[in-house]
Protein backbone atom coordinates (compact mmCIF):
# COMPACT_ATOMS: atom_id res chain seq x y z
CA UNK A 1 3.64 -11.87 -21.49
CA UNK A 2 0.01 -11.17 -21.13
CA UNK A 3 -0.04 -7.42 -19.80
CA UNK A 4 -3.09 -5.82 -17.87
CA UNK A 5 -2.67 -2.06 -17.82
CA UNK A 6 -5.52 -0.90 -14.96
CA UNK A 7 -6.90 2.25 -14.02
CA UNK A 8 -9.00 3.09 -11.80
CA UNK A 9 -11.25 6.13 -12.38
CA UNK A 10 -13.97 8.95 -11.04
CA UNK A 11 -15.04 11.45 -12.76
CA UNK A 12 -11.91 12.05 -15.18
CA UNK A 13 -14.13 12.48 -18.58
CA UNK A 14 -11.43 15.22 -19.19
CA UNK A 15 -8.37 12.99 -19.11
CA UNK A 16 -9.22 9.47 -19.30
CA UNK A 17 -9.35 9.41 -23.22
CA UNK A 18 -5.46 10.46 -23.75
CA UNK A 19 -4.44 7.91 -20.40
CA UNK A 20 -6.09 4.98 -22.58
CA UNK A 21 -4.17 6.30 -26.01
CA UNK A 22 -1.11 6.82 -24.58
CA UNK A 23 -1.17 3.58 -22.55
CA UNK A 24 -2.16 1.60 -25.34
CA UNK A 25 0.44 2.97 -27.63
CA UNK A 26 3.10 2.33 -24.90
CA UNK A 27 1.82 -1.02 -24.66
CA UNK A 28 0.66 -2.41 -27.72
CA UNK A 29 -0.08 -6.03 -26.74
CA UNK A 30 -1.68 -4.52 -23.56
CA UNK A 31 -5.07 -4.68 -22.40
CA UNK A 32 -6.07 -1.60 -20.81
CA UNK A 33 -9.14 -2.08 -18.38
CA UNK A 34 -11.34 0.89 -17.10
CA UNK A 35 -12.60 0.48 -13.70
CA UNK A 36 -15.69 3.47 -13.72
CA UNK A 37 -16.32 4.26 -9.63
CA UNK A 38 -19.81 5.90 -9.83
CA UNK A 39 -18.76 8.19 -12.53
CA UNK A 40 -21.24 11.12 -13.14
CA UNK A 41 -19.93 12.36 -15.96
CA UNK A 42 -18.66 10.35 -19.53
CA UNK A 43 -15.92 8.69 -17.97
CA UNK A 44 -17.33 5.10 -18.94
CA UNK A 45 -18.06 6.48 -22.84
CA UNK A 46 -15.02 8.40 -23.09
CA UNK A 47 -12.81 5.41 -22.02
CA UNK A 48 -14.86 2.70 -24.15
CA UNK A 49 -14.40 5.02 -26.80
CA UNK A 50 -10.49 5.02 -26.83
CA UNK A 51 -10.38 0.99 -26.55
CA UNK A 52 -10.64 0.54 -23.24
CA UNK A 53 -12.43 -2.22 -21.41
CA UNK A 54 -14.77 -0.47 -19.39
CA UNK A 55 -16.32 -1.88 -15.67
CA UNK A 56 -17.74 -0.76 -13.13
CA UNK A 57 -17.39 -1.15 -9.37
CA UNK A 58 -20.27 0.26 -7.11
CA UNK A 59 -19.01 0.39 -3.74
CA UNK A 60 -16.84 3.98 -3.55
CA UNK A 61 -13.34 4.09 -2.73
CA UNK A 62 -10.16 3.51 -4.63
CA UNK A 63 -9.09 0.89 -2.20
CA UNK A 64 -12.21 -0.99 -3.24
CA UNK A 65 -11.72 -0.83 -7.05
CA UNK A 66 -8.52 -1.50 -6.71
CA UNK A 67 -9.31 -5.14 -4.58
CA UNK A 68 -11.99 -5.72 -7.47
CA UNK A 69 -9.32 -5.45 -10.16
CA UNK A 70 -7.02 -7.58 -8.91
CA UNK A 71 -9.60 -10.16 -8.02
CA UNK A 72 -11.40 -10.23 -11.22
CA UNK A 73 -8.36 -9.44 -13.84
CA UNK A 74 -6.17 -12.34 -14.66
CA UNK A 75 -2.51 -11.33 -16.79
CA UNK A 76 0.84 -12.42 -16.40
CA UNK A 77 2.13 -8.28 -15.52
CA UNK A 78 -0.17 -5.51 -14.12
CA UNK A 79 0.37 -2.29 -14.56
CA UNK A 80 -1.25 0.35 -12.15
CA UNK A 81 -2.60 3.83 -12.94
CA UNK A 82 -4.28 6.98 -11.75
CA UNK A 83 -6.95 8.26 -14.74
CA UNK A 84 -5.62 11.71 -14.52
CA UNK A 85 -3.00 12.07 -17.13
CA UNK A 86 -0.32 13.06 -14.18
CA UNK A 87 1.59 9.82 -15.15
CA UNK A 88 4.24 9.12 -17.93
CA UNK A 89 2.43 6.52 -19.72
CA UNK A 90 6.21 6.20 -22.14
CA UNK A 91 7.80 4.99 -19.14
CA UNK A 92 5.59 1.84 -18.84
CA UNK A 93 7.73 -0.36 -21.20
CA UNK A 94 10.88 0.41 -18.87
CA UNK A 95 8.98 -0.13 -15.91
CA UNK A 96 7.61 -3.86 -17.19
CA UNK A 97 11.13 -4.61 -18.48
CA UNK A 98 12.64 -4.07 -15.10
CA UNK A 99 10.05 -6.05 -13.56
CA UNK A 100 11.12 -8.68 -15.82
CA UNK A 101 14.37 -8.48 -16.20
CA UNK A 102 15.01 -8.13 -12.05
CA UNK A 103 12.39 -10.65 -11.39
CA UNK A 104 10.81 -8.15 -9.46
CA UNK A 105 6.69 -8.08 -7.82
CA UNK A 106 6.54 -4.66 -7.91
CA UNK A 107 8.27 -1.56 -9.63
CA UNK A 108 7.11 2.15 -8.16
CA UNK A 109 7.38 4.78 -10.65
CA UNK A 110 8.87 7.63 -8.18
CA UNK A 111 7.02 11.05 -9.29
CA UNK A 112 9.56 13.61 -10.78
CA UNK A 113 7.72 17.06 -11.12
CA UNK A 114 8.17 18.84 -14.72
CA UNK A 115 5.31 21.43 -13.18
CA UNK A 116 4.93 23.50 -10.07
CA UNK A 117 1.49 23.04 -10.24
CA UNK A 118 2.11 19.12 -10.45
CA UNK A 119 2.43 18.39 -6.31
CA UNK A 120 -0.08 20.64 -3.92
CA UNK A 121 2.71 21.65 -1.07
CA UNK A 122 0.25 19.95 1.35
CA UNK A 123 0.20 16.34 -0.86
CA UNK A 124 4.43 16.70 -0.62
CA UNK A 125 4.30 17.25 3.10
CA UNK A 126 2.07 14.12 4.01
CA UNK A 127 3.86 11.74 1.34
CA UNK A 128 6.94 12.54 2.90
CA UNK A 129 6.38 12.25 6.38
CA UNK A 130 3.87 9.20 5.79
CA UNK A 131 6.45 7.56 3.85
CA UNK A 132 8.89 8.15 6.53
CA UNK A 133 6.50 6.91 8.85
CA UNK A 134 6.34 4.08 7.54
CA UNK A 135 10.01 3.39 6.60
CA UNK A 136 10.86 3.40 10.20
CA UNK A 137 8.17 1.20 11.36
CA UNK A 138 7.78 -1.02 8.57
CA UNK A 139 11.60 -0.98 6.73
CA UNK A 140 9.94 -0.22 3.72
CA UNK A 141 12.68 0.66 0.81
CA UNK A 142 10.59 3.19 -0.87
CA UNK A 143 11.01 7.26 -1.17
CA UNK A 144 7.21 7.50 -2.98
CA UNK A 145 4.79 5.24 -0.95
CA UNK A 146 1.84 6.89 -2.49
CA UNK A 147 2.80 7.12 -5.92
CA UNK A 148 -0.56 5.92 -8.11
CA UNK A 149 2.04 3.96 -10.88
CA UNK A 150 2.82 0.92 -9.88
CA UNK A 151 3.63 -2.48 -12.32
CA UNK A 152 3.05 -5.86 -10.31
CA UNK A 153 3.60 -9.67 -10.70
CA UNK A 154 0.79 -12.00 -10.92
CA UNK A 155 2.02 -13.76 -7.87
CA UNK A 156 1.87 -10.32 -5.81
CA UNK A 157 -1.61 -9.11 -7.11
CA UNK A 158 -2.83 -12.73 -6.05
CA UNK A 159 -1.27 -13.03 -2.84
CA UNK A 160 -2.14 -9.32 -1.68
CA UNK A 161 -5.04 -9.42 0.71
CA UNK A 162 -6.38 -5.82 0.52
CA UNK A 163 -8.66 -4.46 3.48
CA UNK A 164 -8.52 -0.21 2.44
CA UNK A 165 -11.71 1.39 0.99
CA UNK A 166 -9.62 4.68 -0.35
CA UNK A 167 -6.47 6.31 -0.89
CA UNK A 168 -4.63 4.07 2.47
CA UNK A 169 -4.22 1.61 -0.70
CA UNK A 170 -1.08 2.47 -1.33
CA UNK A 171 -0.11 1.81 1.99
CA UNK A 172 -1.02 -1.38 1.99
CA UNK A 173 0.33 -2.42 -0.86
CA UNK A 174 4.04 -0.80 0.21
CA UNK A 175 3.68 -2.53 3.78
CA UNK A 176 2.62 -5.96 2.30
CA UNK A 177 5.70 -6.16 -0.51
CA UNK A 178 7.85 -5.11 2.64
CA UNK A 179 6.30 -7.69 5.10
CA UNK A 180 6.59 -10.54 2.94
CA UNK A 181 9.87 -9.44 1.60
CA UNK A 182 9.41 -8.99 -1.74
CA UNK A 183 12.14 -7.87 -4.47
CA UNK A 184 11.14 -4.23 -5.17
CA UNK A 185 12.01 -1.11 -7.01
CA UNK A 186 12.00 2.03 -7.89
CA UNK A 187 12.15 3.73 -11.20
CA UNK A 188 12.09 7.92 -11.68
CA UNK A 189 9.15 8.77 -13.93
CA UNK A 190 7.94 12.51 -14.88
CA UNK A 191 4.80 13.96 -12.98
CA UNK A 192 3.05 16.56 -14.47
CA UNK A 193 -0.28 18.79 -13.44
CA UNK A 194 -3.82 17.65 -13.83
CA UNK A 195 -5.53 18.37 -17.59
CA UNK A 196 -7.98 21.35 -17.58
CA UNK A 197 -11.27 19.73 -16.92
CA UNK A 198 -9.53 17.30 -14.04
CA UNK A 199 -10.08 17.45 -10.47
CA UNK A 200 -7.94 15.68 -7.24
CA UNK A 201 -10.37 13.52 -5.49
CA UNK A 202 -7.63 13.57 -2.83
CA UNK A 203 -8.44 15.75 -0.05
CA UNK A 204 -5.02 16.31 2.39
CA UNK A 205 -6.27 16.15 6.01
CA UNK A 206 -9.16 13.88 5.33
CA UNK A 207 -6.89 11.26 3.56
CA UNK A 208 -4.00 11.87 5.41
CA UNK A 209 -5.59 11.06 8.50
CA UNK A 210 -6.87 7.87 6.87
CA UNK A 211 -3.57 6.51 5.65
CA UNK A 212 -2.37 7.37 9.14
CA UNK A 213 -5.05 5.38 10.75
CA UNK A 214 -4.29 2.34 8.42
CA UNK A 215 -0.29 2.56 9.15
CA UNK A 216 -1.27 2.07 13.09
CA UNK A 217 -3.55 -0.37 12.25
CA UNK A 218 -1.20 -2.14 10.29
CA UNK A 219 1.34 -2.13 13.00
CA UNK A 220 -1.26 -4.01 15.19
CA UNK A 221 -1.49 -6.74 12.91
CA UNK A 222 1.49 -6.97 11.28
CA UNK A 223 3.96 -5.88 14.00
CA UNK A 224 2.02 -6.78 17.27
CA UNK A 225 4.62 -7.35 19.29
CA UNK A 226 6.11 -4.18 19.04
CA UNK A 227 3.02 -2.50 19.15
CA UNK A 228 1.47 -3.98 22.04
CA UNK A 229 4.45 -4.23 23.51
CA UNK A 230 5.49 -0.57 23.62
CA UNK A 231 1.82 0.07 25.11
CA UNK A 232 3.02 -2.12 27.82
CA UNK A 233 6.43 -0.23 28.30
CA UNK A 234 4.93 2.93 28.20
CA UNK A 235 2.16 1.81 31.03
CA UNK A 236 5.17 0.46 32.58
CA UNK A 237 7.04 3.75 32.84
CA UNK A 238 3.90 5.79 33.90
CA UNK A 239 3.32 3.42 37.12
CA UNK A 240 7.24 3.57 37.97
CA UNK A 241 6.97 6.93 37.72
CA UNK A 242 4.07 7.66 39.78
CA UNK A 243 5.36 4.47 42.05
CA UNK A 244 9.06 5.71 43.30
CA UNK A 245 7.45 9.00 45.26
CA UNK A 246 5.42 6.47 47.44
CA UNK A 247 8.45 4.12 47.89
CA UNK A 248 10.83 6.33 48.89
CA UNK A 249 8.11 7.74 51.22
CA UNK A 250 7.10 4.01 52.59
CA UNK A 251 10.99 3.66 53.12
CA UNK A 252 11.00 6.67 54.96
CA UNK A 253 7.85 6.90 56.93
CA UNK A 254 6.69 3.00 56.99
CA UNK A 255 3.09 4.67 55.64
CA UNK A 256 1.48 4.51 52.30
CA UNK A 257 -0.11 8.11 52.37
CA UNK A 258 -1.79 8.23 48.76
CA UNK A 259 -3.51 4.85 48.21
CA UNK A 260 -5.32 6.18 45.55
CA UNK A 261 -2.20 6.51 43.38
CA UNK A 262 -1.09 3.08 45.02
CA UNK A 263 -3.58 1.51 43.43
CA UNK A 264 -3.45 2.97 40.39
CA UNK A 265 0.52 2.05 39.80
CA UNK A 266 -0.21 -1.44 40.31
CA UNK A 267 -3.49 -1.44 37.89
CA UNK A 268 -1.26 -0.04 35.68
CA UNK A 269 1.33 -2.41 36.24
CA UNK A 270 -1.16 -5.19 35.72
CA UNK A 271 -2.48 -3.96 32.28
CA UNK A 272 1.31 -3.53 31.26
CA UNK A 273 1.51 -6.76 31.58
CA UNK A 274 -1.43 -8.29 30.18
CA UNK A 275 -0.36 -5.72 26.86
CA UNK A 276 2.58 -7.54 26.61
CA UNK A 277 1.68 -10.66 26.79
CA UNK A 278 -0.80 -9.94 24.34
CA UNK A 279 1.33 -8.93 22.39
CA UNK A 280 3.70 -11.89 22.58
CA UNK A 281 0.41 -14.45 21.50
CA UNK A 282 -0.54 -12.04 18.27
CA UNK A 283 2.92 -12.15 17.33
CA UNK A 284 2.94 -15.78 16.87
CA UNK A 285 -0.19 -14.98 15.21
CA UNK A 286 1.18 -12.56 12.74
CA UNK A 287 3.83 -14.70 11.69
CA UNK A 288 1.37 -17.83 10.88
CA UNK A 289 -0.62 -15.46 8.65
CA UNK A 290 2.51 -14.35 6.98
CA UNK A 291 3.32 -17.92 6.10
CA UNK A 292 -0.08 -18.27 4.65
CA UNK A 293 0.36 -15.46 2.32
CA UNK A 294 4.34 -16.54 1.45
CA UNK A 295 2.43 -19.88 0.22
CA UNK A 296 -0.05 -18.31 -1.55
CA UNK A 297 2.77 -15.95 -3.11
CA UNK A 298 4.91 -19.16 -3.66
CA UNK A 299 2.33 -20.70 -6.04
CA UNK A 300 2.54 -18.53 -8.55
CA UNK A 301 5.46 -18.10 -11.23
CA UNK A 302 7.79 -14.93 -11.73
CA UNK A 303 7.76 -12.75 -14.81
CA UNK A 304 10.74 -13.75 -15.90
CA UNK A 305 9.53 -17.23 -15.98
CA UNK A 306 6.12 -17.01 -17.00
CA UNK A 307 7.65 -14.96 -20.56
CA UNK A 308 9.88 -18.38 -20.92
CA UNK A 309 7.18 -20.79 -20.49
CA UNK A 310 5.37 -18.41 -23.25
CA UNK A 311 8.38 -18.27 -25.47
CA UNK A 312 9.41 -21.64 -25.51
CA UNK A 313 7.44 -25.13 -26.59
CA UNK A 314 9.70 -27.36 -24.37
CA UNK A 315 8.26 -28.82 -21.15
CA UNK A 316 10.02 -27.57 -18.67
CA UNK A 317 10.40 -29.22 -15.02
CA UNK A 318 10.83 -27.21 -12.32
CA UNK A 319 12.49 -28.19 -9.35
CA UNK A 320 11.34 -27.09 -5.76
């Protein structure tokens, strides 16, 4: 199989030279490409030096580099990885293997820390409350939705239409293998600190907020009906609420004594129900879109058969 190790990178002149050995050793068929994000140090040299492909990608943002790579890069397997030298590159041959061997799109390598140092207490907080997050919203599978090692089919990376600029990447990419219902996995791999030299780029309540930002927007598009639809229930509630004190007092009385509030109820009411159906018409929405991307996933082949094509001279037909 044609193998596209890819790794994103700012500023990690410190560690990006070992990431591209050890990748390429654990990998040896493997092309490892170098996407340089306004580097200002010798990220670009350092990488080039060790064998890398080296390109760059203007526009700031890990989400964005990450969209470039999977636009521009054509392989057969893609491996994802962070430039820092926090990763295990010896557990990439297992990872491909079970991507293979599974007929997986995507295998998450679950961070195991072998260093204190390894996971700010901050970083393990949001991951796992994030993650959570999005496990009961989404049904997502995974225990590490931010993990930075990833290995994906061809026919994921094609049919994945990306929309982050920075670290909500990750996200995206968990919520979209879980909305199209994609076979998935994860394997433990060991996490260790940052090289001396190497800095996070990941700031906690700046990014945190971010990724939280994406998940609710991602529930609007994805999940609109139950969005929009527990606006409307909630607006619903509040008017009942404010609504059975001027009921039981019309019942008693025969007078409406707070029209303000009467008014407001049944505005509220009104946009409860307007949420709703809103909610009902971007639902049907959601689900065309959906069947756009499940033919756009469809149209490409699975590891598993892509290394048989590759191995074997024989035409094959393949029956849909």
């Amino acid at each position: 199989m044609n193998i596209a190790v890819l790794v994103p990178c700012l500023n990690e002149e410190a560690a990006i030279g070992k990431v591209v050995a050890d990748f390429r050793a654990a990998l040896p068929t493997a092309t490892v490409y170098v996407y340089d994000n306004n580097s200002t140090d010798r990220t670009a040299e350092v990488a080039a030096a060790a064998g890398a492909v080296v390109r760059r990608e203007r526009r700031p943002g890990k989400g964005n580099v990450v969209r470039r790579m999977f636009k521009d890069i054509e392989a057969d397997v893609y491996v994802m990885v962070d430039g820092d030298d926090t990763y295990e590159a010896a557990a990439a041959p297992a990872l491909v293997e079970r991507l293979r061997a599974d007929q997986l799109d995507m295998v998450v390598g679950k961070r195991i820390e072998t260093h204190q140092a390894a996971y700010r207490v901050g970083h393990r907080f949001g991951n796992a409350f994030l993650t959570g997050l999005v496990r009961k919203l989404f049904g997502s599978q995974i225990d590490d939705m931010l993990s930075g090692y990833r290995v994906f089919s061809r026919r994921f990376v094609k049919s994945f239409p990306s929309s982050a600029r920075e670290f909500e990447i990750e996200t995206e990419l968990t919520v979209h293998a879980g909305q199209m219902r994609m076979a998935i996995a994860e394997v433990d791999t060991r996490y260790k600190e940052r090289p001396p030299g190497s800095t996070s780029k990941l700031r906690t309540f700046r990014d945190g907020w971010r990724i939280l930002v994406t998940i609710v927007n991602l529930m609007r598009n994805e999940r609109p009906l139950l969005f929009f639809g527990g606006i409307g229930a909630f607006l619903f509630l509040v008017a009942l609420a404010l609504g059975i004190p001027l009921f039981i007092e019309y019942e008693r009385t025969g007078l409406v004594p707070r029209f303000p509030t009467a008014i407001l109820c049944s505005a509220l009411g009104v946009v409860a129900c307007v949420s709703a159906a809103t909610g009902l018409v971007l639902d049907l929405v959601a689900h065309v879109r959906r069947e756009v991307k499940l033919l756009a996933y469809l149209q490409y082949e699975g590891p598993a058969e892509r290394a048989e094509d590759t191995s074997s001279q024989r035409p094959r037909v393949k029956v849909l």
